[in-house]
Protein backbone atom coordinates (compact mmCIF):
# COMPACT_ATOMS: atom_id res chain seq x y z
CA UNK A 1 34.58 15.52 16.31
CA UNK A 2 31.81 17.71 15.18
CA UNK A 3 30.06 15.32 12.98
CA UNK A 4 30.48 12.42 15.74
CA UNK A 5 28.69 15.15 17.98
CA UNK A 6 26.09 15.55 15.39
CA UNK A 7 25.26 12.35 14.80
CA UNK A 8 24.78 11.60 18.39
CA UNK A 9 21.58 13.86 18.26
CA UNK A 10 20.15 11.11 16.33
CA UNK A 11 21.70 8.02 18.30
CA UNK A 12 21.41 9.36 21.60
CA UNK A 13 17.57 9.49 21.39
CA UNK A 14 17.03 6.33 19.76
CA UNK A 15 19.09 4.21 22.16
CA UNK A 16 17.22 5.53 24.94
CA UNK A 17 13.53 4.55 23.37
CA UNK A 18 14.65 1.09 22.00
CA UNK A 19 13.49 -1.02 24.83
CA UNK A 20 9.56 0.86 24.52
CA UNK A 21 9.65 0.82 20.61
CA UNK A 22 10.77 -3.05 21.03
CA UNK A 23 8.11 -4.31 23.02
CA UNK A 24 5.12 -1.18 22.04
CA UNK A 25 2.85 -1.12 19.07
CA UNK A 26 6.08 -1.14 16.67
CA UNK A 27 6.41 -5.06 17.74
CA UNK A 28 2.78 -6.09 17.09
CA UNK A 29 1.25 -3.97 13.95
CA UNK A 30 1.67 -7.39 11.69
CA UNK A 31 2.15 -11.03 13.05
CA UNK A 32 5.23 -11.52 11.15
CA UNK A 33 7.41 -8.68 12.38
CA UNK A 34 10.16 -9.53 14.60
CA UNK A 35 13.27 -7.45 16.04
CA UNK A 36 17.22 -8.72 15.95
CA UNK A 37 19.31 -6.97 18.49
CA UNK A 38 22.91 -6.62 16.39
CA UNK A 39 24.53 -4.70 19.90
CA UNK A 40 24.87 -1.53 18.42
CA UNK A 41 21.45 -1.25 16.61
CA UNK A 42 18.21 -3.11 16.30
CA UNK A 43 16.82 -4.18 13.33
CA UNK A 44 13.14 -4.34 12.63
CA UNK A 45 12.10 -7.43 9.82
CA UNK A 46 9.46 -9.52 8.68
CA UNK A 47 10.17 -12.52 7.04
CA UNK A 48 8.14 -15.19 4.93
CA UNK A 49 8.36 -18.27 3.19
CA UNK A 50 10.51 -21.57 3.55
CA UNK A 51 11.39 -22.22 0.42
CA UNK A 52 13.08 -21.02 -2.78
CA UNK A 53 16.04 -18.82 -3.38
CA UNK A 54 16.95 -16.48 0.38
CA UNK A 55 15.68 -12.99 -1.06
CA UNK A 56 16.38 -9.83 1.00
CA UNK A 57 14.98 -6.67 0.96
CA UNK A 58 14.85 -3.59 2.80
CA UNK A 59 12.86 -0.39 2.79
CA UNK A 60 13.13 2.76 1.39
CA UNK A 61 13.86 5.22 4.00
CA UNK A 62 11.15 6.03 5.09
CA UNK A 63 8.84 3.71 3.64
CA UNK A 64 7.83 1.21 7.29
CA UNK A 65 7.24 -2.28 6.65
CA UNK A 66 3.77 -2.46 7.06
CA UNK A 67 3.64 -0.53 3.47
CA UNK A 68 5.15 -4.06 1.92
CA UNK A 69 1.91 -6.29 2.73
CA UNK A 70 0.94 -6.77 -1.08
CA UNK A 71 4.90 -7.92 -2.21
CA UNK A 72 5.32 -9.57 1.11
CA UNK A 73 2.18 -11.98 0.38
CA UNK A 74 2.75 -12.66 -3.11
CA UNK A 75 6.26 -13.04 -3.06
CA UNK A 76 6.37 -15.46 0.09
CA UNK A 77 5.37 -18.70 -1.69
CA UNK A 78 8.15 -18.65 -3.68
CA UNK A 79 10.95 -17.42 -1.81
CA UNK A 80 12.24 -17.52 1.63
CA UNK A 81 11.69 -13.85 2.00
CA UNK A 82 13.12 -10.84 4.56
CA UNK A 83 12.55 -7.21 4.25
CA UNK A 84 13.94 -5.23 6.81
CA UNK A 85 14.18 -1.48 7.93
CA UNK A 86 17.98 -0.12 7.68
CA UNK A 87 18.93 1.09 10.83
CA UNK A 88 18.65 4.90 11.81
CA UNK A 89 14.88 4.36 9.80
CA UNK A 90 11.56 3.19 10.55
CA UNK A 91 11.50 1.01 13.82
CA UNK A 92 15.39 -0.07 13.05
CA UNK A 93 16.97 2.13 15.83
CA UNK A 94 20.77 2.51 16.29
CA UNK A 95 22.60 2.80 19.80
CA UNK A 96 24.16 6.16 20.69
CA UNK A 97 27.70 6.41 18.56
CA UNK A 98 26.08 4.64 15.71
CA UNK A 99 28.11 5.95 12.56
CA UNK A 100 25.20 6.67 10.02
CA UNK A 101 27.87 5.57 7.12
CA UNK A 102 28.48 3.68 4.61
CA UNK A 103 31.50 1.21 5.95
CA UNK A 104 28.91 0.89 9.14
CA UNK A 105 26.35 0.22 6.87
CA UNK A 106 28.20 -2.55 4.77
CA UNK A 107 29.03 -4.20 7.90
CA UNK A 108 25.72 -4.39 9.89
CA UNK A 109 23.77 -5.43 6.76
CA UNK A 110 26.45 -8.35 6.48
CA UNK A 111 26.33 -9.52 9.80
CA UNK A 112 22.59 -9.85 9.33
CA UNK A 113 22.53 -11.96 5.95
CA UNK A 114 24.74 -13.95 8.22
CA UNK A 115 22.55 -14.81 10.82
CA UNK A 116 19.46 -15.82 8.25
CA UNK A 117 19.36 -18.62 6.81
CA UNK A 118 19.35 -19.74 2.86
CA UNK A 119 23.04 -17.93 2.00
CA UNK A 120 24.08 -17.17 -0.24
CA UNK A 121 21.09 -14.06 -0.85
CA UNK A 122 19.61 -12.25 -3.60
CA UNK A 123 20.01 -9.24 -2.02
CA UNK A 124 17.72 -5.79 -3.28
CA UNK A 125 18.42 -2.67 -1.45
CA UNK A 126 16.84 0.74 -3.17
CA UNK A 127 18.48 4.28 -3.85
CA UNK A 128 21.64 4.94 -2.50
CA UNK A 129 21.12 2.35 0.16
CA UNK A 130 22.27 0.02 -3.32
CA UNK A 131 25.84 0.97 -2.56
CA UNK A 132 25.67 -1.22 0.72
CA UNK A 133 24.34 -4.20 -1.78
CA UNK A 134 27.30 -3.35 -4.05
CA UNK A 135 29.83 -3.14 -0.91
CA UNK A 136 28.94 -6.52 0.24
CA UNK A 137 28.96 -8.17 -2.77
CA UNK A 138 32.59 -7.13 -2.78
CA UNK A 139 33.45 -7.60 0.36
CA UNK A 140 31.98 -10.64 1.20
CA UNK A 141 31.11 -12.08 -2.46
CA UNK A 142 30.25 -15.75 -0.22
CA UNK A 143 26.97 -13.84 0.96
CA UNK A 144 25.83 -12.58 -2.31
CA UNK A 145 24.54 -14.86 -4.90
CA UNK A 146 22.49 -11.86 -7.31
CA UNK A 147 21.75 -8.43 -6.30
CA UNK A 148 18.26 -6.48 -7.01
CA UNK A 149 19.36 -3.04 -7.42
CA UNK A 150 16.42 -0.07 -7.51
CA UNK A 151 16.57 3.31 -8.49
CA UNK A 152 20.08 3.04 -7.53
CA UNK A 153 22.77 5.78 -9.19
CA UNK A 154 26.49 5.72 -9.55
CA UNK A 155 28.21 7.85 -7.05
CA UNK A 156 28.74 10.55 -9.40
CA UNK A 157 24.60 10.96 -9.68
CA UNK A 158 23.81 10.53 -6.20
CA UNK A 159 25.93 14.09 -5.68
CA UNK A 160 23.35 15.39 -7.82
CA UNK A 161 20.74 14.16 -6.28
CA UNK A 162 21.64 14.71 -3.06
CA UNK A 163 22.17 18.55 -3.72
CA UNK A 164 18.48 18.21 -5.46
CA UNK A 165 17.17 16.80 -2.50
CA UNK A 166 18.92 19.79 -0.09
CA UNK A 167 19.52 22.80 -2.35
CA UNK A 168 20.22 25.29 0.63
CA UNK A 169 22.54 22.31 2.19
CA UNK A 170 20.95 23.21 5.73
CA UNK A 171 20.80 19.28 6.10
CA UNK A 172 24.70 18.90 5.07
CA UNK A 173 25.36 20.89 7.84
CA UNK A 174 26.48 18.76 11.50
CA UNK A 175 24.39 19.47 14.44
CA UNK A 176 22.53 22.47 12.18
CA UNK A 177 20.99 19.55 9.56
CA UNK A 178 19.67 17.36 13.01
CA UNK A 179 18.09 20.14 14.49
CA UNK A 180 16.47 21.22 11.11
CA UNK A 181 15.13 17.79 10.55
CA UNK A 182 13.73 17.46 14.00
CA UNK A 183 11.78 20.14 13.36
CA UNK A 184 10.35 19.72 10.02
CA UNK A 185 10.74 15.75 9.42
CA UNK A 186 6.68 15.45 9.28
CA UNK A 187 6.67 18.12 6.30
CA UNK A 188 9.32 16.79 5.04
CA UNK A 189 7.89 13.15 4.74
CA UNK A 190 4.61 14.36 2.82
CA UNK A 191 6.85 16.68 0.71
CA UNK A 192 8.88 13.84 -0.39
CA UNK A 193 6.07 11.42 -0.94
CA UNK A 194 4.06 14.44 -3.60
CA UNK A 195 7.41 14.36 -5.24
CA UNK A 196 8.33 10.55 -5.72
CA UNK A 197 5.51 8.90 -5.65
CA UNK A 198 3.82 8.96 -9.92
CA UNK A 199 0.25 8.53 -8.41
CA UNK A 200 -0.74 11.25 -6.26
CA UNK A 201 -3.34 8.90 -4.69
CA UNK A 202 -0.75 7.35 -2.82
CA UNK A 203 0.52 10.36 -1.18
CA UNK A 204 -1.90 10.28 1.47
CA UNK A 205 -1.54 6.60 2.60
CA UNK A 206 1.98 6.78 2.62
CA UNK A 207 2.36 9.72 4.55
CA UNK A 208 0.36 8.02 7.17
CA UNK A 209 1.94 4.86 7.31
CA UNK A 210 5.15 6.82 7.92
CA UNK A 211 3.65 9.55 10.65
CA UNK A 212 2.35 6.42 12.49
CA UNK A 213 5.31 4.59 12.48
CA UNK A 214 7.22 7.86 14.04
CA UNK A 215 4.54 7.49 16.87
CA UNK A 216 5.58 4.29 17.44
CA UNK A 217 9.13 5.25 18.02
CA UNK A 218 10.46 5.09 14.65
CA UNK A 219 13.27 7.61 12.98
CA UNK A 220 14.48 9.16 10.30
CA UNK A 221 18.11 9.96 10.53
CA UNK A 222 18.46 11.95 6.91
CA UNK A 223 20.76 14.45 7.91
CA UNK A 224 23.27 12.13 9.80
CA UNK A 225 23.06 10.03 6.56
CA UNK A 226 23.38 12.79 4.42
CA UNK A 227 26.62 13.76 5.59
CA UNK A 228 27.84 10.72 6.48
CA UNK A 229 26.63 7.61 4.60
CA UNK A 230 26.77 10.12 0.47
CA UNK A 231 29.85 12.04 1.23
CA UNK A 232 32.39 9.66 2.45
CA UNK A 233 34.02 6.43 1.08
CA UNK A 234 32.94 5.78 -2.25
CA UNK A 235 36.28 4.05 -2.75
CA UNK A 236 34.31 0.73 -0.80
CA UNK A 237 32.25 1.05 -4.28
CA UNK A 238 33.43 -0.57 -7.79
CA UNK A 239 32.32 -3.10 -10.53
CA UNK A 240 30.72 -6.47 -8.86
CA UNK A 241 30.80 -10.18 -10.72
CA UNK A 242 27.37 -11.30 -9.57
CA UNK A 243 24.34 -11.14 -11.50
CA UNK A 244 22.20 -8.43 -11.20
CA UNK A 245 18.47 -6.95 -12.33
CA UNK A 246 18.30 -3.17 -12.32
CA UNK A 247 14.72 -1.55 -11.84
CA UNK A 248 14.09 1.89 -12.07
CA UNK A 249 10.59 3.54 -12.26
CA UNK A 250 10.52 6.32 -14.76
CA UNK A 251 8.70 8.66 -13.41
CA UNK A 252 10.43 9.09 -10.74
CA UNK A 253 10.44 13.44 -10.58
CA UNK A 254 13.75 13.22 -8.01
CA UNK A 255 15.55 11.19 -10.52
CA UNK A 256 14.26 13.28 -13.50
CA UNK A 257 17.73 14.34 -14.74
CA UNK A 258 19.85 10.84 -13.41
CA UNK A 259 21.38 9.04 -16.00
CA UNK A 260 19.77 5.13 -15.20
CA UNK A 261 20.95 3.28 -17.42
CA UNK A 262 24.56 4.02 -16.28
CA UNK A 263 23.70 2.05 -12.94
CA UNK A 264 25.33 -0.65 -15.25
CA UNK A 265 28.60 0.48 -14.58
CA UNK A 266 28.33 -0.96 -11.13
CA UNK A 267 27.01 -4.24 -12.33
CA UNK A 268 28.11 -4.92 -15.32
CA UNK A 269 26.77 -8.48 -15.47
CA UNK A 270 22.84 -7.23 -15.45
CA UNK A 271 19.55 -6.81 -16.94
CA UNK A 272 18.15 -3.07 -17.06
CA UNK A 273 14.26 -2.30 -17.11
CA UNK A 274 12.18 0.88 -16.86
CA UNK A 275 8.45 0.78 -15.50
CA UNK A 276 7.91 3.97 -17.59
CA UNK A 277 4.93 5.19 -14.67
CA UNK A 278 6.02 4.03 -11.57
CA UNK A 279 7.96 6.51 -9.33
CA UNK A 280 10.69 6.31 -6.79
CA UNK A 281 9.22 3.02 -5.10
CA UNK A 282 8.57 0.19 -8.45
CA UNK A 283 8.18 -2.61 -5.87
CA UNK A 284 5.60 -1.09 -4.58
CA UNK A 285 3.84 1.39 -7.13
CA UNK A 286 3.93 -1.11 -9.90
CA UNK A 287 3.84 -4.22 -7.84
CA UNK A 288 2.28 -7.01 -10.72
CA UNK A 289 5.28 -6.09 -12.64
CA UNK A 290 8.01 -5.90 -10.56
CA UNK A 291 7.40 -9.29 -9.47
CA UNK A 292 7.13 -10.77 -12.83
CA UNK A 293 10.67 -9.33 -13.83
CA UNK A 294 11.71 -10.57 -10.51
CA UNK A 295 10.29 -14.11 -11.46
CA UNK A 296 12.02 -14.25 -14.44
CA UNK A 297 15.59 -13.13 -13.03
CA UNK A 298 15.50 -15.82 -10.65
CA UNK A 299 13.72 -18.35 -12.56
CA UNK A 300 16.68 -20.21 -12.99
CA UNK A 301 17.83 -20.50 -9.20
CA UNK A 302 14.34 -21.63 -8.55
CA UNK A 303 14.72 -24.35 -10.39
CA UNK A 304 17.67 -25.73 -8.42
């Protein structure tokens, strides 16, 4: 009951400012974007392309969209391309009783690669948001033709990096963690950026891509996630079949001490590279490169 209550803190507010966030700036800061209304959330995406392999991407929380211009553009002549914004981030807002976890997860994310076209996906979701790749490649294997996973841990690692990431375990804590983050969420964005981003140049840009998006009625549901979404059901996690490419960027400071190369032991069937100075966002801080490994995964399907 108590982490139900807690978790409404973040819902509650969100389902009341989806209709203004919808149809505000959020809606018309790039042509491309578009919103899907799932019932119980809406989902904030751009998509590109008509042709190739279906590739699927979403942001890292709380990365917005309009920080994926560069990939978005280069990729898009190639591949029928979505990125998205996970609900309870960015402009993706959930409806009050949204369960930030990771069943809900699995099962909103699926009912979206239903509804676009091109199945089945390459699907590439970053972090721990990789476990909702990995759970839908098991669960509904039809959907899934290769995953992309990035900077994604076992479960075993993302405990560690979760208590890394909340040493005092204020944000752990229902109702106590919502309030916290409320309050500091701003700091907290620019703190995280200094720390996971390799060039410090980037910190700035970031951080304003991310305050603006908050002004346009975007969130950043951490703490419901936190104790939700990385302490609950692992069990939905395990080995996959399909093919997958594993990206990390090395220098990555809130991975420093995560073992990446046993990622593998969720996807066995998968190539492993290191972009020795990007940090926690490769796609993104080493762009050229990530797209040439990404070429040459799916060279083969774009052949067909």
């Amino acid at each position: 009951m108590l982490a139900r209550i807690a978790q409404l803190i973040d819902t509650l507010p969100t389902g009341w400012r989806i209709q203004r966030t919808r149809h505000g700036a959020a809606a018309s800061t790039r042509a491309d974007l578009q919103f899907l209304d799932m019932g119980d959330c809406l989902i904030r995406m751009r998509c590109a392309g008509s042709r190739g392999p279906s590739l699927v991407l979403a942001t890292d929380p709380p990365v917005p969209l309009e920080l994926y211009d560069n990939l978005l553009a280069v990729l898009s002549d190639r591949y029928r391309i979505t990125i998205f914004e996970l609900p309870g981030f960015g402009c993706s807002l959930p409806r009050a009783g949204y369960q930030l976890s990771l069943p809900q997860a699995i099962h909103t994310v699926a009912r979206l690669l239903e509804q676009l076209p091109g199945a089945p996906h390459v699907l590439g979701l970053p972090c721990v948001t990789g476990f909702i790749a990995i759970g839908i490649a098991r669960s509904h294997p039809r959907l899934i033709k290769q995953l992309l996973l990035l900077q994604t841990p076992t479960w075993n690692a993302a405990q560690h990096w979760l208590a890394s990431r909340d040493p005092t375990g204020l944000l752990r804590r229902p109702i106590l963690g919502q309030l916290a983050l409320l309050a500091m969420r701003r700091h907290r964005v620019r703190q995280w950026y200094a720390g996971a981003l390799a060039n410090p140049a980037l910190v700035a840009p970031f951080a304003a891509a991310t305050l603006e998006n908050f002004e346009h009625g975007g969130c950043f549901c951490l703490a419901s996630g936190f104790q939700n979404f990385l302490r609950h059901h692992h069990d939905l996690l395990g080995a996959v079949q399909q093919e997958a490419l594993i990206v990390w960027g090395g220098a990555d400071r809130s991975h420093r001490h995560t073992d990446m190369a046993a990622t593998a032991e969720l996807a066995p069937n998968s190539r492993f590279e290191i972009l020795a100075d990007a940090g926690h966002f490769p796609e993104l801080e080493a762009g050229d490169r990530f797209v040439s490994l990404l070429d040459d995964f799916l060279e083969p399907e774009r052949k067909q």
